[in-house]
Structures are given as structure tokens and as C-alpha cells.
C-alpha atoms as a PDB file:
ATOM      1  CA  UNK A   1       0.000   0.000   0.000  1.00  0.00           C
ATOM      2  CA  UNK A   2       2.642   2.583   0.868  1.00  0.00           C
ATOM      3  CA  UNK A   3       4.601   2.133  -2.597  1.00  0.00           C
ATOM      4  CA  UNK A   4       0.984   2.499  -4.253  1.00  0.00           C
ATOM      5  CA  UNK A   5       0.231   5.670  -2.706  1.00  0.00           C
ATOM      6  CA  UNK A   6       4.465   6.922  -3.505  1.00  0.00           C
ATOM      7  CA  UNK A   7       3.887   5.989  -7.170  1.00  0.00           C
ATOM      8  CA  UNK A   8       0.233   7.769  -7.024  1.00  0.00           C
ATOM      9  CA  UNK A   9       1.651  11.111  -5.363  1.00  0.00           C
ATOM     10  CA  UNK A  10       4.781  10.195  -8.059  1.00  0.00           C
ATOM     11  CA  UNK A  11       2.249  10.024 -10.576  1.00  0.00           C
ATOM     12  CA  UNK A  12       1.038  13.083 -10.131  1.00  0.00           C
ATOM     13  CA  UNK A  13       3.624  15.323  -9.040  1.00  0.00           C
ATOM     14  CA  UNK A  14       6.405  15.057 -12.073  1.00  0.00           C
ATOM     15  CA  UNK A  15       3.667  15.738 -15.122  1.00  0.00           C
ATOM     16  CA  UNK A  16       2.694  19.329 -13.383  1.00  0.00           C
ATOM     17  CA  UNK A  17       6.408  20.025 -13.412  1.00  0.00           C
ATOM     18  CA  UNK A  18       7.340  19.041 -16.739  1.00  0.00           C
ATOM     19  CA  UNK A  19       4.274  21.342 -17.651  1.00  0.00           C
ATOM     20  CA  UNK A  20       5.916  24.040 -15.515  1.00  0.00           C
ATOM     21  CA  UNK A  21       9.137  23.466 -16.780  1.00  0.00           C
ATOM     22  CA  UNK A  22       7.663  23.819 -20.789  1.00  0.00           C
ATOM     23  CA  UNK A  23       5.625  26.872 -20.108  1.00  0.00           C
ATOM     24  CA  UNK A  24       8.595  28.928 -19.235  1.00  0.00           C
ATOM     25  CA  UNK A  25      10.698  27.435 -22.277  1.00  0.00           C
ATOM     26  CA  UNK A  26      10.454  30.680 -24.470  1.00  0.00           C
ATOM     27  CA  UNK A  27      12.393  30.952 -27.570  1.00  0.00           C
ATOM     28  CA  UNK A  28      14.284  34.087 -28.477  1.00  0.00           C
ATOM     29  CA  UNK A  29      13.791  34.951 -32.451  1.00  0.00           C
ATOM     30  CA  UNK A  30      16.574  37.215 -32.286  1.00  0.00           C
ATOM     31  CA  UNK A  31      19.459  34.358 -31.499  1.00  0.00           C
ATOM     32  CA  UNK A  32      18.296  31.160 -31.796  1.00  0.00           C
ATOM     33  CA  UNK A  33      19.943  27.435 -33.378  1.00  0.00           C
ATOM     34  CA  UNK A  34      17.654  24.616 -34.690  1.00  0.00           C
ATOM     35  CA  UNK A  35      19.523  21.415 -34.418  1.00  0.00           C
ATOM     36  CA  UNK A  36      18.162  19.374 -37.623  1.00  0.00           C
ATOM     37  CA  UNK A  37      17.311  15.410 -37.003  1.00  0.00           C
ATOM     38  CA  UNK A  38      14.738  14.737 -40.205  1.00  0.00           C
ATOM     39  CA  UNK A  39      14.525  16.331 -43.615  1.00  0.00           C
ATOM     40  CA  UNK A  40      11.074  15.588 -45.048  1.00  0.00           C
ATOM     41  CA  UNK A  41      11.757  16.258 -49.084  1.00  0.00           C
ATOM     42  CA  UNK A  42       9.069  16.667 -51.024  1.00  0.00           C
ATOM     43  CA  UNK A  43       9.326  14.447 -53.679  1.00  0.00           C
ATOM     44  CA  UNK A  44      11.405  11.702 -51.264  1.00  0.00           C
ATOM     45  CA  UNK A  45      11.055   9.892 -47.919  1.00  0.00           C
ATOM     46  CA  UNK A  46      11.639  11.426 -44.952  1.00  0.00           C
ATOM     47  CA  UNK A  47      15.225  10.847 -43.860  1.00  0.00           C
ATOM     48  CA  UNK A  48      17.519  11.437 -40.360  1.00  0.00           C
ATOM     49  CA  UNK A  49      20.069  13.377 -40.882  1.00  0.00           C
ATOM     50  CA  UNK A  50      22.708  14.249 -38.707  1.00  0.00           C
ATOM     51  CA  UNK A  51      25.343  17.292 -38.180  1.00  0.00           C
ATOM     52  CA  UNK A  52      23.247  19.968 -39.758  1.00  0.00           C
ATOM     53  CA  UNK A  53      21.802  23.288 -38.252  1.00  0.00           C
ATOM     54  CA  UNK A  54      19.985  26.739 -39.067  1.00  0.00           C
ATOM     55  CA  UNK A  55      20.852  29.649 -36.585  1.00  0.00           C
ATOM     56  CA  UNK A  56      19.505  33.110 -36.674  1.00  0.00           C
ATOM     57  CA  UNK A  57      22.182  35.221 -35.140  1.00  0.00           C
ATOM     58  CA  UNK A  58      20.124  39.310 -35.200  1.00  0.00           C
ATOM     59  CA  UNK A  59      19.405  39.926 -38.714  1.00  0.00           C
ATOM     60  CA  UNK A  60      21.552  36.976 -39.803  1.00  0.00           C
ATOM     61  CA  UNK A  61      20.816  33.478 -41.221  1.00  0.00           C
ATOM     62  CA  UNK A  62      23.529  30.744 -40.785  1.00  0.00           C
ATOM     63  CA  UNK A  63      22.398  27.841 -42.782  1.00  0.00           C
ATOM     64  CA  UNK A  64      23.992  24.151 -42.944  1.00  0.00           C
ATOM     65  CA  UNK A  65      21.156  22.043 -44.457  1.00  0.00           C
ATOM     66  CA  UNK A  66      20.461  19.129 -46.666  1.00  0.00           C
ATOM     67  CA  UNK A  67      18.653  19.712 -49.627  1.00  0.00           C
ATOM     68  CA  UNK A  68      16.618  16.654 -51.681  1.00  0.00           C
ATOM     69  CA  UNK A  69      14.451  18.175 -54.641  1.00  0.00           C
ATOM     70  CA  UNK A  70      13.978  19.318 -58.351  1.00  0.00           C
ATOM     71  CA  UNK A  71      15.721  22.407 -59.138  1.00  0.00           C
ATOM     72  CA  UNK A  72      13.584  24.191 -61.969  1.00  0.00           C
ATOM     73  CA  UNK A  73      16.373  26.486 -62.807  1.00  0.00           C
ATOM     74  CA  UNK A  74      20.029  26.153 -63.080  1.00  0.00           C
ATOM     75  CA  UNK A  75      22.000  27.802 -60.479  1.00  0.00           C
ATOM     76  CA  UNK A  76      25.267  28.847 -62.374  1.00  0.00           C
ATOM     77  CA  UNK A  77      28.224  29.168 -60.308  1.00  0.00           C
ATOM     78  CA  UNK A  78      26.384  28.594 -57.239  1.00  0.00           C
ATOM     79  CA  UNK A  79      27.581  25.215 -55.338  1.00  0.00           C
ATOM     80  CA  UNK A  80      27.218  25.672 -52.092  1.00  0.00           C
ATOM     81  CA  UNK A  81      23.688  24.403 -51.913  1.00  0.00           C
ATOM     82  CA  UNK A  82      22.110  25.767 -48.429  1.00  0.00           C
ATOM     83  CA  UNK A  83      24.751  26.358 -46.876  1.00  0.00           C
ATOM     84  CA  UNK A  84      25.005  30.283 -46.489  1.00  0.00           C
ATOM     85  CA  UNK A  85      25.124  33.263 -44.179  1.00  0.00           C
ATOM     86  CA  UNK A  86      22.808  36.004 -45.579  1.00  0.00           C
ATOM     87  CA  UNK A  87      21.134  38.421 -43.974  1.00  0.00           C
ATOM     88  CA  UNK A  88      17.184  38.583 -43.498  1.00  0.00           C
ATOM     89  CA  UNK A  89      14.610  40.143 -44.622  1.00  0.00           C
ATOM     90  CA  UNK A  90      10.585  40.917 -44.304  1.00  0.00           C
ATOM     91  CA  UNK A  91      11.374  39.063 -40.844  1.00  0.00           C
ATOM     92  CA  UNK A  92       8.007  38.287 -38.834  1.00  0.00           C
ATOM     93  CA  UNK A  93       7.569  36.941 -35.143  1.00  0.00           C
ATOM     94  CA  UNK A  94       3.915  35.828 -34.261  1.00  0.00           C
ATOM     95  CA  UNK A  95       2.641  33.844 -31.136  1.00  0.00           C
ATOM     96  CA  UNK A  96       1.068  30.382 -32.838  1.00  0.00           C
ATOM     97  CA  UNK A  97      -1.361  27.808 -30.577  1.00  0.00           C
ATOM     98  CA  UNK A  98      -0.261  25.604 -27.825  1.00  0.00           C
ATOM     99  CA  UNK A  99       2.659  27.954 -27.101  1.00  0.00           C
ATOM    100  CA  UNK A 100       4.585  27.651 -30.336  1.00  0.00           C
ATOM    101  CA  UNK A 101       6.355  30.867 -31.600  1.00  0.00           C
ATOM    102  CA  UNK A 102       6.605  31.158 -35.764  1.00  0.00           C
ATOM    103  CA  UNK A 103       8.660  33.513 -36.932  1.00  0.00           C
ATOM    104  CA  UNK A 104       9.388  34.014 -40.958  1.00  0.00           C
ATOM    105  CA  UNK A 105      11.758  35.327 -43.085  1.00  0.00           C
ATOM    106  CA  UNK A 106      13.395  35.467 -46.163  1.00  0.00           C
ATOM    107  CA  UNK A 107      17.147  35.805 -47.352  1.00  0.00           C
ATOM    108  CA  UNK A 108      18.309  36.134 -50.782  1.00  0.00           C
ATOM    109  CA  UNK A 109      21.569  35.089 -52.827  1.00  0.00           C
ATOM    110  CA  UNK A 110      22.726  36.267 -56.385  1.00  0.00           C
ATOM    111  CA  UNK A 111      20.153  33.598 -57.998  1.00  0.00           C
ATOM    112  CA  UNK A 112      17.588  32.189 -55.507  1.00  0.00           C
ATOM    113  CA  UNK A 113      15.271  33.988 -52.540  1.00  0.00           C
ATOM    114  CA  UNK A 114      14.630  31.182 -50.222  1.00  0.00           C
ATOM    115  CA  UNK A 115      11.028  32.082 -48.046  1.00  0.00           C
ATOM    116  CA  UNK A 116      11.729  30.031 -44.457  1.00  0.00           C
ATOM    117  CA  UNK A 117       8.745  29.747 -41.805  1.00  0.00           C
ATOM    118  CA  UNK A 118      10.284  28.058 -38.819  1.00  0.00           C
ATOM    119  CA  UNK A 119       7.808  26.777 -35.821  1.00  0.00           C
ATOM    120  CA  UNK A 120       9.058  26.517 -32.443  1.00  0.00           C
ATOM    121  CA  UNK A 121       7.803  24.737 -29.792  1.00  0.00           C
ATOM    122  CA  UNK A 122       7.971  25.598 -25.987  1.00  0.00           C
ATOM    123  CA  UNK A 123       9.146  21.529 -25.215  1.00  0.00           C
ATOM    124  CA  UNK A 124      12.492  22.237 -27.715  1.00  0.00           C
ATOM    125  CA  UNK A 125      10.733  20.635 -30.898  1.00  0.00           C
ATOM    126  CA  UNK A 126      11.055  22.858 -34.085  1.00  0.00           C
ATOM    127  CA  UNK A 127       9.895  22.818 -37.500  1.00  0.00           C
ATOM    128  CA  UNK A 128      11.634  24.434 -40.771  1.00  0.00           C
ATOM    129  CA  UNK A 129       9.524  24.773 -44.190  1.00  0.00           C
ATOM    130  CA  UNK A 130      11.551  26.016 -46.186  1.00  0.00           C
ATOM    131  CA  UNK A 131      10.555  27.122 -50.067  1.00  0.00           C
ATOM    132  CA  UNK A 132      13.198  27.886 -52.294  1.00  0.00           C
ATOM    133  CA  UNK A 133      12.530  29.965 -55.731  1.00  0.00           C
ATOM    134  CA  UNK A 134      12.694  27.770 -58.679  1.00  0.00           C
ATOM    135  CA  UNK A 135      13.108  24.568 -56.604  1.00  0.00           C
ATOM    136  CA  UNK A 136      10.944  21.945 -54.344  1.00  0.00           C
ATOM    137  CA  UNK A 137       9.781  23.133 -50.754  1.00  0.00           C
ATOM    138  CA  UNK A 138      11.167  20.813 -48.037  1.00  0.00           C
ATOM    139  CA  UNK A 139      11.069  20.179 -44.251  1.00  0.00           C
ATOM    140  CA  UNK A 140      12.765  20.283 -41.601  1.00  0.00           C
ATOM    141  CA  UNK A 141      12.405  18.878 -38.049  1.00  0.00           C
ATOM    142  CA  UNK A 142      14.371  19.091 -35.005  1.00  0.00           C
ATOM    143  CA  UNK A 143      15.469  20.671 -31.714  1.00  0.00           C
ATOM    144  CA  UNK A 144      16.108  24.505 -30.763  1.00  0.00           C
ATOM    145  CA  UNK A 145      18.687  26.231 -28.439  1.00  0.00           C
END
């Protein structure tokens, strides 16, 4: 009986404080990394991927991700694929449901505007959609900092 009534007050105890614990988990727009774990092509299966980030550093973009998709125009003399550090513009920060913060943005090279919308959660989840001009959308998932 006494380990019953331990496990009961257990029980009820540690979910109230992981609640507390993920309602003061705010994200700050202004500096924050998104560790990647999944891309989520359009065209392809998801995949786990590992070693690859997006950081928003002020009015900066750092981006180190994969990219699976149909380009539908050539990118002459640009290699580097999305990995970049451009800085942002038209950059938006709106409260979502369930405690989720979205903030967009877009960044441009000499040949392609990429339009990013990244979701993050108050529990450390994040999402990345990220459309590309004259190539496939894709998606991102993984953990912020």
C-alpha cells in the first residue's frame, strides 16, 4: 500500500512540473539554433540526418542544411547548396497555438530567394519549411537552443 500511494503522489507530481518546466521554455527569435534530425523532401522519404543546423544570429541566417528536390532552374556558379550566411529580410515573429512561436523570413543570394517559416515549440521541438525559388519546398524537423 505505501509504494501504491508513492507511485500515485509520483504520478502526479512530475507531469505538473514538466508542464511548468515547458511553459517557461520561451524561444528568443533574435538568437536562436535549430539542431536538424529529419529532412522531409518533397518528392522523397523522410530521412535522419545528422550534423546539420539553421541559426539566426540578429538579422543573420547561418544555414547548414540538406537539400533533396527538383531544381527548376540552373543555379550557375552557385555550389554551395544551403549552406550560407545572408542576412534577413521581411522578418516576422507571431505567437502560434499551444505555445509555439513562428517567426518568418526570407534571405536572398545572387540567384535564388529562399522564403523560411520556422515553428518553435515551448518543449524544444522545431519545424523548418523552407521554399526555395525555382526549386521543391522541403522540411525540416528538429530541436532549438
Amino acid at each position: 500500500m505505501r509504494h501504491t500511494a508513492s507511485a500515485l503522489l509520483f504520478a502526479i507530481i512530475m507531469p505538473s512540473m514538466a508542464m511548468a518546466q515547458q511553459d517557461t521554455l520561451k524561444a528568443d527569435p533574435e538568437n536562436i539554433c535549430i539542431e536538424v534530425n529529419y529532412m522531409m523532401p518533397q518528392r522523397y522519404s523522410t530521412r535522419a540526418v545528422t550534423d546539420f543546423s539553421l541559426c539566426l544570429k540578429g538579422d543573420t541566417v547561418i544555414s547548414h542544411l540538406p537539400y533533396m528536390g527538383q531544381a527548376y532552374r540552373p543555379t550557375y556558379g552557385n555550389t554551395d547548396g544551403l549552406n550560407f550566411k545572408l542576412p534577413v529580410a521581411d522578418k516576422s515573429v507571431k505567437p502560434g497555438k499551444r505555445g509555439k512561436t513562428i517567426i518568418r523570413f526570407t534571405c536572398k543570394n545572387s540567384t535564388t530567394t529562399y522564403d523560411f517559416r520556422l515553428e518553435v515549440y515551448p518543449d524544444g521541438g522545431a519545424y523548418i519549411n523552407l521554399s526555395p525559388s525555382y526549386a521543391d519546398r522541403i522540411g525540416y524537423k528538429g530541436e532549438w537552443r
